[in-house]
Protein backbone atom coordinates (compact mmCIF):
# COMPACT_ATOMS: atom_id res chain seq x y z
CA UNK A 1 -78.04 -103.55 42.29
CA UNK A 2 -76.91 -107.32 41.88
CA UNK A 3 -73.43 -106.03 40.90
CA UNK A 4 -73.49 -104.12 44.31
CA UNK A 5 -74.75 -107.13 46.08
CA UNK A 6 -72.12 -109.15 44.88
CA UNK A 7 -69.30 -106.58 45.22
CA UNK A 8 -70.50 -106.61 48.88
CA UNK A 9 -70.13 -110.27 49.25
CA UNK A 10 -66.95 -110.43 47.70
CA UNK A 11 -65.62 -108.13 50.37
CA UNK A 12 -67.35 -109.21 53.04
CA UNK A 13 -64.97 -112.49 52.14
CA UNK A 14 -61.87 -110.75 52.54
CA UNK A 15 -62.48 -109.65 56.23
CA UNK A 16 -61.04 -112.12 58.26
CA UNK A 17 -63.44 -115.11 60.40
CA UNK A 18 -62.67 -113.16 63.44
CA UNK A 19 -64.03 -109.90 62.63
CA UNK A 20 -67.19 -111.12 60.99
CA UNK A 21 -67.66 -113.17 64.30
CA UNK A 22 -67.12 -109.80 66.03
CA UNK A 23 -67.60 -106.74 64.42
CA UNK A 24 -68.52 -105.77 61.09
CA UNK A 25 -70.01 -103.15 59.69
CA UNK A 26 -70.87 -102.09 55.68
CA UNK A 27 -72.22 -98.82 54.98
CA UNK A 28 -71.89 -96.31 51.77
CA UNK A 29 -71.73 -92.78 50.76
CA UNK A 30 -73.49 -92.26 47.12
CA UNK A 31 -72.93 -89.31 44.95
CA UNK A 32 -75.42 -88.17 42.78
CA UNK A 33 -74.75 -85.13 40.54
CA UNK A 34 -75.79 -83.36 37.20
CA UNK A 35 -73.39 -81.17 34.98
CA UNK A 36 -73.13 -79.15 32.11
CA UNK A 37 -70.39 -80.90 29.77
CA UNK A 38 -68.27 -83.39 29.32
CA UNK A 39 -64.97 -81.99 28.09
CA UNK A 40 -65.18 -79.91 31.81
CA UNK A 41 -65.92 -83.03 33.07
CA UNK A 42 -62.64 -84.54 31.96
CA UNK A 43 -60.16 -81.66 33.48
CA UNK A 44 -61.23 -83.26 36.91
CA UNK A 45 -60.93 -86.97 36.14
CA UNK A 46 -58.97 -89.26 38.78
CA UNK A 47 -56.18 -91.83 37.61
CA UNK A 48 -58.73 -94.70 37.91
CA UNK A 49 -60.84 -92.65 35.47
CA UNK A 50 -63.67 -91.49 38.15
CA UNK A 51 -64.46 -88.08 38.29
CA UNK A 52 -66.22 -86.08 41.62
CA UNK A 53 -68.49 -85.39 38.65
CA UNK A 54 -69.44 -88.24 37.55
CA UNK A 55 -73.61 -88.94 37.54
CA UNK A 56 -73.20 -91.64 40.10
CA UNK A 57 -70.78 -93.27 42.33
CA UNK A 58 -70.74 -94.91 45.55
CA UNK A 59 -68.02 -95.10 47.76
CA UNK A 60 -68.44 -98.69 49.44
CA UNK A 61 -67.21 -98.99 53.40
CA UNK A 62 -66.29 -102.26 55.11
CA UNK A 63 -64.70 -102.12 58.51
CA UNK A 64 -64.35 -104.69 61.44
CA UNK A 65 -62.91 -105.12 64.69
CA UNK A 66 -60.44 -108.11 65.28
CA UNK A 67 -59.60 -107.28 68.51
CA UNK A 68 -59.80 -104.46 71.14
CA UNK A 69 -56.34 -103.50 69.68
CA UNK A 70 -57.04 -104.35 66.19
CA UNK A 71 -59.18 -103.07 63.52
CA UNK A 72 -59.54 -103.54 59.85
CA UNK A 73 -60.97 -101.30 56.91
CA UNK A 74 -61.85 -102.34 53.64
CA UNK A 75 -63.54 -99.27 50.82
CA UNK A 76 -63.75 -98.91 47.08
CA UNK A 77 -65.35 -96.95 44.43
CA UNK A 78 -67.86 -97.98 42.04
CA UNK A 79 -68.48 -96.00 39.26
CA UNK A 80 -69.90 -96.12 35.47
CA UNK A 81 -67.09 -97.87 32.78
CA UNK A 82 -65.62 -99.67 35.71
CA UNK A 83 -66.65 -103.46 36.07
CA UNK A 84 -63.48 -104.36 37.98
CA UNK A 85 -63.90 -105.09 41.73
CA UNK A 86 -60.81 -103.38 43.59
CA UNK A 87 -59.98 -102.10 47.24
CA UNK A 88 -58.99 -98.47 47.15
CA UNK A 89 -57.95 -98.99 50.91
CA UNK A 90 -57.51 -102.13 52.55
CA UNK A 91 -55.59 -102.27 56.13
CA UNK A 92 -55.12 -103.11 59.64
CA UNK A 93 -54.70 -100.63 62.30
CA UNK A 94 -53.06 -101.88 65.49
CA UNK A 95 -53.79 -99.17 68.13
CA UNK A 96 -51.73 -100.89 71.61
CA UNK A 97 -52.69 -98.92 74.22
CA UNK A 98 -56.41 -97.81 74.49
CA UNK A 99 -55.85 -94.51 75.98
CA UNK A 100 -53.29 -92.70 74.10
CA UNK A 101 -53.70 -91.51 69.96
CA UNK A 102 -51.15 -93.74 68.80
CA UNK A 103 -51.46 -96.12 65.66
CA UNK A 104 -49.28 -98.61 63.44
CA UNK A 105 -51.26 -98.86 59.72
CA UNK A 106 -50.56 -101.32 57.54
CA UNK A 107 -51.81 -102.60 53.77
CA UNK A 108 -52.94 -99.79 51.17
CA UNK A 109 -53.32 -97.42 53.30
CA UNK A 110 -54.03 -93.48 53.07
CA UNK A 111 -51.38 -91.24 52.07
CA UNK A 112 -49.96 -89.48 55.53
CA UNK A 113 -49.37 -86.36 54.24
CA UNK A 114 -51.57 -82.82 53.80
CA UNK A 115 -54.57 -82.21 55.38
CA UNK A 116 -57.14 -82.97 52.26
CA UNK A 117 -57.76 -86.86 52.94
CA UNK A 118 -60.47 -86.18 55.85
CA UNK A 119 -62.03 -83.96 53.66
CA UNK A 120 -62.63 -85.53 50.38
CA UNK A 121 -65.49 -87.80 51.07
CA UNK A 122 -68.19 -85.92 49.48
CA UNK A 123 -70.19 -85.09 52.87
CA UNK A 124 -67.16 -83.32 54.21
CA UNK A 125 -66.25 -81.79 51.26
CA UNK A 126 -67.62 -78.25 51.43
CA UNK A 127 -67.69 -77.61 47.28
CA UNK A 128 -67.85 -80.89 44.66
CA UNK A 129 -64.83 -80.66 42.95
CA UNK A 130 -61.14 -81.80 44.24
CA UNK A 131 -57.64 -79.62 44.54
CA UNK A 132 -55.41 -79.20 41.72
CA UNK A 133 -52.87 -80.48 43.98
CA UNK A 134 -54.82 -83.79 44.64
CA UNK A 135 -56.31 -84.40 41.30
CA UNK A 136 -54.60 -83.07 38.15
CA UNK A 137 -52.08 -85.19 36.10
CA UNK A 138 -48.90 -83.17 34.51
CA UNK A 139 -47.38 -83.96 31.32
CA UNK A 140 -44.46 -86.01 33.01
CA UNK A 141 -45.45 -89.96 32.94
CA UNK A 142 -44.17 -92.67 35.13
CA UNK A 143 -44.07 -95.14 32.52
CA UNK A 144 -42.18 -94.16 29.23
CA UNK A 145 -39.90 -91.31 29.64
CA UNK A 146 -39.57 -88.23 26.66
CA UNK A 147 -36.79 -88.74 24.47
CA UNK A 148 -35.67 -84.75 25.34
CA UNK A 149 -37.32 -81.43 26.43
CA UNK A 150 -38.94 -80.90 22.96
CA UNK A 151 -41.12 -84.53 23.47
CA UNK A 152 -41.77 -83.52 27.12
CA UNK A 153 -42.93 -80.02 26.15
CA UNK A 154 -44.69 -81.39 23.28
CA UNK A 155 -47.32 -83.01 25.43
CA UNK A 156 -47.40 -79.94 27.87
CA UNK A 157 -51.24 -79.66 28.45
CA UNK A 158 -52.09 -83.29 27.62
CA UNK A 159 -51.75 -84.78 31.03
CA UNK A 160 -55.06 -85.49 31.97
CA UNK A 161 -55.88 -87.28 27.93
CA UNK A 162 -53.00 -89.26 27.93
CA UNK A 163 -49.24 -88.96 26.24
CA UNK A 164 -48.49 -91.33 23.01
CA UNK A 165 -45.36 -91.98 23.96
CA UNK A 166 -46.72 -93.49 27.37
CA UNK A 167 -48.78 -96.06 25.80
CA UNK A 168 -51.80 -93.73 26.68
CA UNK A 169 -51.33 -93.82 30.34
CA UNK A 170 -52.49 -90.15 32.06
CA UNK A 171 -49.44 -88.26 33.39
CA UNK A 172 -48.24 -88.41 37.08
CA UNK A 173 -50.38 -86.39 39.84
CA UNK A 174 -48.83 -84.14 42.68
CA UNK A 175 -50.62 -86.02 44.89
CA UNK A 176 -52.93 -88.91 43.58
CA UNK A 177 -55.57 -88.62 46.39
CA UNK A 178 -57.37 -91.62 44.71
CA UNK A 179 -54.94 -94.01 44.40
CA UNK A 180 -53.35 -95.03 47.72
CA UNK A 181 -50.64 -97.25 48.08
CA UNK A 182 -49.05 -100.53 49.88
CA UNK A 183 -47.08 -99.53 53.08
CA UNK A 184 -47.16 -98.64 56.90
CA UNK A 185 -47.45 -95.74 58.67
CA UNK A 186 -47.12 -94.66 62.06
CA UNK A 187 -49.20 -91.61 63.60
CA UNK A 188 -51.35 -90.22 66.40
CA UNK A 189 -50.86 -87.22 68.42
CA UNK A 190 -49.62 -86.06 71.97
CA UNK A 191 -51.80 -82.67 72.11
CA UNK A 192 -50.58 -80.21 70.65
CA UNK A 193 -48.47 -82.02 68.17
CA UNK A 194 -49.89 -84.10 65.64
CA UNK A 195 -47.40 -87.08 63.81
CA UNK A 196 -47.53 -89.53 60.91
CA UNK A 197 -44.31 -91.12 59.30
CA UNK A 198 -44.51 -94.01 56.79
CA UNK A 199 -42.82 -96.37 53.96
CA UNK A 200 -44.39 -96.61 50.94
CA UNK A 201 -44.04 -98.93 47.77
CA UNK A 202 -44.32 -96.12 45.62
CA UNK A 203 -44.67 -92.60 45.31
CA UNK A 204 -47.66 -89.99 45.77
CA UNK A 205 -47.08 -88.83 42.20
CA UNK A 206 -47.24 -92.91 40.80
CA UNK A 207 -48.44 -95.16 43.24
CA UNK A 208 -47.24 -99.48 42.84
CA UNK A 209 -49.32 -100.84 45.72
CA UNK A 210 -49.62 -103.95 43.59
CA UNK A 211 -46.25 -105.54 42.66
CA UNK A 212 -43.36 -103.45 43.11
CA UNK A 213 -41.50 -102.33 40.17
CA UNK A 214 -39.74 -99.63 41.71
CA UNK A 215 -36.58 -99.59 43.42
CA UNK A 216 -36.19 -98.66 47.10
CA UNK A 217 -39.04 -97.09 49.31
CA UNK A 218 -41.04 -93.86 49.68
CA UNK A 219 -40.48 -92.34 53.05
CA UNK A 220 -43.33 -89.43 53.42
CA UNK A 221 -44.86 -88.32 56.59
CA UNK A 222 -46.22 -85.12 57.98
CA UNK A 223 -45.72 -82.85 62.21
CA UNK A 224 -48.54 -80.62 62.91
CA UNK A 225 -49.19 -78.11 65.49
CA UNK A 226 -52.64 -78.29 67.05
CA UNK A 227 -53.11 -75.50 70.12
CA UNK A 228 -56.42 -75.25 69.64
CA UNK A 229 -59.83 -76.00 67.93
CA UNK A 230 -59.39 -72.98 66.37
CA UNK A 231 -56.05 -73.52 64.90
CA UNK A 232 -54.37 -75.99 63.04
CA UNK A 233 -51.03 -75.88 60.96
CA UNK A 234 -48.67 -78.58 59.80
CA UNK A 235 -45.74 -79.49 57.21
CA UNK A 236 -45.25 -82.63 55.25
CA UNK A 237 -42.64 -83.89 53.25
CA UNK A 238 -42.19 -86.80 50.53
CA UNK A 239 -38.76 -88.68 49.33
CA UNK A 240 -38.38 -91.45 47.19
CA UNK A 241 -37.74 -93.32 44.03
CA UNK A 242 -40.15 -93.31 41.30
CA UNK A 243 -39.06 -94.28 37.78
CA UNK A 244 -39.64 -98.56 37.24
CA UNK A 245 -37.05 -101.10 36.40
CA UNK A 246 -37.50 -101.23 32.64
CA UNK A 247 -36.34 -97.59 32.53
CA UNK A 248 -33.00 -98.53 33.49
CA UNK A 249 -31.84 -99.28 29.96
CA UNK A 250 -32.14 -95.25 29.83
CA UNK A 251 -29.74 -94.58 31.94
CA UNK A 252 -26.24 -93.11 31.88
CA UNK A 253 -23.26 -95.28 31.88
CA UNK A 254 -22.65 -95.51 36.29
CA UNK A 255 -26.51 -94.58 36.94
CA UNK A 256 -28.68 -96.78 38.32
CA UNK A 257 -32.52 -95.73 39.48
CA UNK A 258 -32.00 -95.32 43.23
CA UNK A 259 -30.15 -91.76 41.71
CA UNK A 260 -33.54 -90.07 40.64
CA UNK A 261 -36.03 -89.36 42.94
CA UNK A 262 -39.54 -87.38 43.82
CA UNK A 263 -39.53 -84.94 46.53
CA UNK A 264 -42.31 -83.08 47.59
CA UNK A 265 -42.67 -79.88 50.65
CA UNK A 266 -45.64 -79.49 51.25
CA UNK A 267 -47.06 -77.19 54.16
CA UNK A 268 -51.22 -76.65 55.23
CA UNK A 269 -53.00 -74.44 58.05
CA UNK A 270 -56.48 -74.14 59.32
CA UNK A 271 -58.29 -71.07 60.80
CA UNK A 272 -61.91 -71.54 62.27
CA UNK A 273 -63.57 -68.07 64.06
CA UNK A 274 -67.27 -68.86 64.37
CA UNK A 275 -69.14 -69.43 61.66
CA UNK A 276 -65.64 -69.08 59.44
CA UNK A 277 -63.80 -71.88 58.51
CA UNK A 278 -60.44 -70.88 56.26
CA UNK A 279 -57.83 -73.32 55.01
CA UNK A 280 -55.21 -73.34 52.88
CA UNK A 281 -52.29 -75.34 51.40
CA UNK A 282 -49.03 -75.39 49.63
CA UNK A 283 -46.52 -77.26 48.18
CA UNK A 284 -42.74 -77.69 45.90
CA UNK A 285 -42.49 -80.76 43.90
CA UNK A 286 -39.81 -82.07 42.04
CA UNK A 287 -38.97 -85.16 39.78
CA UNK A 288 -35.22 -85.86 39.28
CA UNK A 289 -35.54 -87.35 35.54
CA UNK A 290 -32.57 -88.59 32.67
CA UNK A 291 -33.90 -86.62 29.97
CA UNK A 292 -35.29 -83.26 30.99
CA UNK A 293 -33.31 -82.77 34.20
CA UNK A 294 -35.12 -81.80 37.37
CA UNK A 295 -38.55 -81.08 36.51
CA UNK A 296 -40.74 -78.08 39.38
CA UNK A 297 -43.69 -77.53 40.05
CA UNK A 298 -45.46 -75.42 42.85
CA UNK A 299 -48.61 -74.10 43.93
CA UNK A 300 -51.84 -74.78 46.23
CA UNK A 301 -55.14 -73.92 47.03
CA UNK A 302 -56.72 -71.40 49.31
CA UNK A 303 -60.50 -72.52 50.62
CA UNK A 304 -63.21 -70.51 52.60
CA UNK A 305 -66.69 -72.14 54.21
CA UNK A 306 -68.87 -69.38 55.86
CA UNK A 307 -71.78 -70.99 58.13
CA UNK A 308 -75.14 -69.49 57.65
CA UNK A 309 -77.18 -71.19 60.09
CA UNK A 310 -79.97 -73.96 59.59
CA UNK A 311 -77.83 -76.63 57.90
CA UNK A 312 -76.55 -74.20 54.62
CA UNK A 313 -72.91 -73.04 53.70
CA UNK A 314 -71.34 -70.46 50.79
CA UNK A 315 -68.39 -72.04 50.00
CA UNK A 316 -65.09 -71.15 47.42
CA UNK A 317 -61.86 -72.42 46.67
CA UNK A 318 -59.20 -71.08 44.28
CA UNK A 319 -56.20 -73.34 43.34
CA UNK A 320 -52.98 -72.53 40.78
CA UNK A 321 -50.23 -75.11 39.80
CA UNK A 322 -47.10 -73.39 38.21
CA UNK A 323 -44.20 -75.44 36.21
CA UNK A 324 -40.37 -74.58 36.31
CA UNK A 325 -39.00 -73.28 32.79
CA UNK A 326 -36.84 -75.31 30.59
CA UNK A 327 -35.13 -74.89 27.62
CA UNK A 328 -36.03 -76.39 24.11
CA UNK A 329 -33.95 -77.78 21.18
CA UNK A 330 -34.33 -74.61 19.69
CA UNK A 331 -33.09 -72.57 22.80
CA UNK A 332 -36.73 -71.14 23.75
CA UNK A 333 -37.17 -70.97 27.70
CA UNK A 334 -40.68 -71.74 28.14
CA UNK A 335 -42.60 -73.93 31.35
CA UNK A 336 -42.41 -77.71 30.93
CA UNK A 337 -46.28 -77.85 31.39
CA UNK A 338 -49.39 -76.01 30.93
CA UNK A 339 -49.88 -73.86 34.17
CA UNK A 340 -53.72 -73.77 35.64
CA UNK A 341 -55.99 -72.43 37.70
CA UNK A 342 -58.99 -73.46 39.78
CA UNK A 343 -61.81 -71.56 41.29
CA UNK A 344 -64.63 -73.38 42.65
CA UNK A 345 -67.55 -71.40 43.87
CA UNK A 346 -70.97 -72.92 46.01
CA UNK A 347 -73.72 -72.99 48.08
CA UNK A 348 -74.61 -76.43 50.09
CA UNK A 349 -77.42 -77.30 52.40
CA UNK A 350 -77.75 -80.42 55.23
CA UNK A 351 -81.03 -81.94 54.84
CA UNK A 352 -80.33 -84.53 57.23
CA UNK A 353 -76.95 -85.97 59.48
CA UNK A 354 -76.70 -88.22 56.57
CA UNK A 355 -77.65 -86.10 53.39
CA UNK A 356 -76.57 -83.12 51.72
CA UNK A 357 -77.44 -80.84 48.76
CA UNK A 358 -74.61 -78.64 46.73
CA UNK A 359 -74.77 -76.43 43.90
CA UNK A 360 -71.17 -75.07 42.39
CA UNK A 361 -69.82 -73.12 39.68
CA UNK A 362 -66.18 -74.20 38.59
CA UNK A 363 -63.77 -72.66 36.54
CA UNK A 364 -60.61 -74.30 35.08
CA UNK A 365 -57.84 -71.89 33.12
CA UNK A 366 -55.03 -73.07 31.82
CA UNK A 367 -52.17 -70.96 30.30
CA UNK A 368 -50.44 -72.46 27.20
CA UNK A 369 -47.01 -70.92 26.65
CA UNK A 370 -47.44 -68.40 23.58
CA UNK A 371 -51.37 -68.54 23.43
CA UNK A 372 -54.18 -67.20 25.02
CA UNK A 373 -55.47 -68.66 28.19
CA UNK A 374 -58.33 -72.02 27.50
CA UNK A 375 -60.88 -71.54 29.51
CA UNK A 376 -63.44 -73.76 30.87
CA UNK A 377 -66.72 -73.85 32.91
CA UNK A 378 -68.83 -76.33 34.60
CA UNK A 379 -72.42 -75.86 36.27
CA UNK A 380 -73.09 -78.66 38.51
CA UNK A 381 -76.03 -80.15 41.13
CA UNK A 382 -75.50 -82.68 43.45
CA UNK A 383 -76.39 -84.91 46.42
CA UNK A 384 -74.33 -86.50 48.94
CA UNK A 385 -76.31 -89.67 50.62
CA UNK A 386 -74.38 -92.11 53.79
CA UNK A 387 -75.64 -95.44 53.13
């Protein structure tokens, strides 16, 4: 607890005089949960090496309010192995006039894009585990490229342990949901249309929100369509440079970095009908690289939450990620990564408006090109708890 105590503080020191004087407010979420192995475990590990499975973590909260116009949010993760003190988020939000939905972020701030972010706090997540799309690291890494298709394919499946050739580092997400980055964004909505457009540092598959090593921007944002309550449906779309300035010794002779890019299409909708809540989402991603060529990748999730009444759910999610084909050295045509699958299956109760109970059964398959499918299951128990 004195670690938490003084991680507090040290926040609490970053807010601004004028928002302590006014507003500010702390609070928590803690995530308690018991599973069945390790090596499951480790398929759903996040860049900063936190896992949605992990015995304990708390997600730590610090907003204030400058002005009527102004607010500011600080939040962070701590979890076991980590003894760093770091803001996952940390930005201003300038909202100028007080009756319309219309805001400027600024700082590290959220990724604009999709429709996961306002669900993956754990008590609005209806399962315990995170998308494919949000959470799983390919075999491509952001800092050391493959010397050809044969390296790249080499470490097909090794994404989420780390590549030797990449100094170790995990590979590059679809989108890192965890690791937000250093830019602004502007969104709101003007019923039924829903916007968000921003400029980041980096990009969702690599974030640099410290200093920039990366050339140009990321411009990302997302339109929805909101009729209803009922309905919900939007598209979002990501463009910019990825690959950092010590890479450029790699290049081809008139090349420079601003010529390879990430792009990402992504597209999400939302059905509710009574006690049935459905959503789904997909997306195309590609990575324009010097050694492998353009690199694909596609896939999504589909999700269901069925009500029962009383405070309890059922709850299921099944998510795929598919790779583009390349050929090797040796003239084999074969995906550039592993493909996998995803289903999630659970039951969850409310106790209270600030705790909840889950129980879920996942199931992770991956598909290695010319071998059986590896399979692998994890049991898990946990609690949600707002602080």
């Amino acid at each position: 607890m004195r670690r938490t105590t003084r991680f507090l503080l040290s926040l609490a020191l970053l807010v601004p005089a004028g928002a302590r004087a006014a507003e500010l407010r702390a609070h928590g979420l803690l995530d308690l949960v018991l599973s069945s192995g390790e090596e499951a475990r480790d398929t759903d590990t996040f860049t900063q090496g936190d896992s949605n499975f992990d015995p304990y973590r708390l997600h730590v909260f610090v907003d204030g309010k400058v002005s009527p116009t102004l607010d500011v949010y600080l939040e962070t993760i701590l979890h076991e192995g980590d003894a760093r003190i770091t803001a996952d988020g940390a930005y201003a939000q300038w909202t100028p006039w007080a009756r319309r939905d219309a805001h400027l972020e600024a700082g590290k701030v959220p990724w604009p894009i999709g429709a996961w972010a306002s669900r993956s706090y754990s008590d609005r997540n209806p399962l315990i585990g995170a998308p494919l799309m949000y959470q799983y690291h390919t075999a491509l890494p952001w800092n050391a490229l493959p010397s050809g298709v044969d390296a790249l394919v080499a470490g097909a499946g090794r994404g989420q342990a780390g590549l030797g050739y990449a100094s170790g580092l995990t590979g590059m997400a679809i989108v890192d949901d965890r690791w937000w980055d250093t830019g602004a964004v502007v969104l709101g909505s003007q019923r039924p249309v829903e916007y968000a457009l921003g400029v980041m540092q980096g990009t969702p598959g690599w974030p640099v929100p410290g200093q920039d090593v990366t050339p140009g921007q990321t411009v990302l944002g997302r339109v929805g369509l909101a009729p209803g309550p009922a309905v919900r449906v939007g598209a979002s779309g990501v463009w910019g440079t990825w690959m950092p300035y010590w890479l450029e010794r790699r290049l081809p002779a008139g090349r420079s970095l601003h010529d390879y890019h990430e792009g990402i299409a992504m597209g999400d909708l939302e059905l509710a009908n009574g006690p049935w809540e459905l959503r789904a989402e997909g997306f195309l991603k590609q990575w324009e690289t010097v050694t492998t060529g353009t690199l694909h990748v596609g896939g999504g999730y589909a999700e269901a939450r069925l009500g029962l009444g009383d405070g309890a759910w059922l709850a299921a999610r099944y998510d795929a990620v598919r790779f583009s084909d390349v050929t090797t050295g040796a003239g084999v045509r074969r995906p550039w990564d592993d493909g996998v699958d995803r289903l999630e299956t659970g039951v969850g109760y409310r106790v209270s408006r600030d705790v909840r109970l889950k129980a879920s059964f996942q199931r992770d398959v991956t598909h290695p090109f010319g071998e059986g499918a590896d399979t692998v299951d994890l049991v898990a128990l946990a609690a949600s708890i707002r602080l």
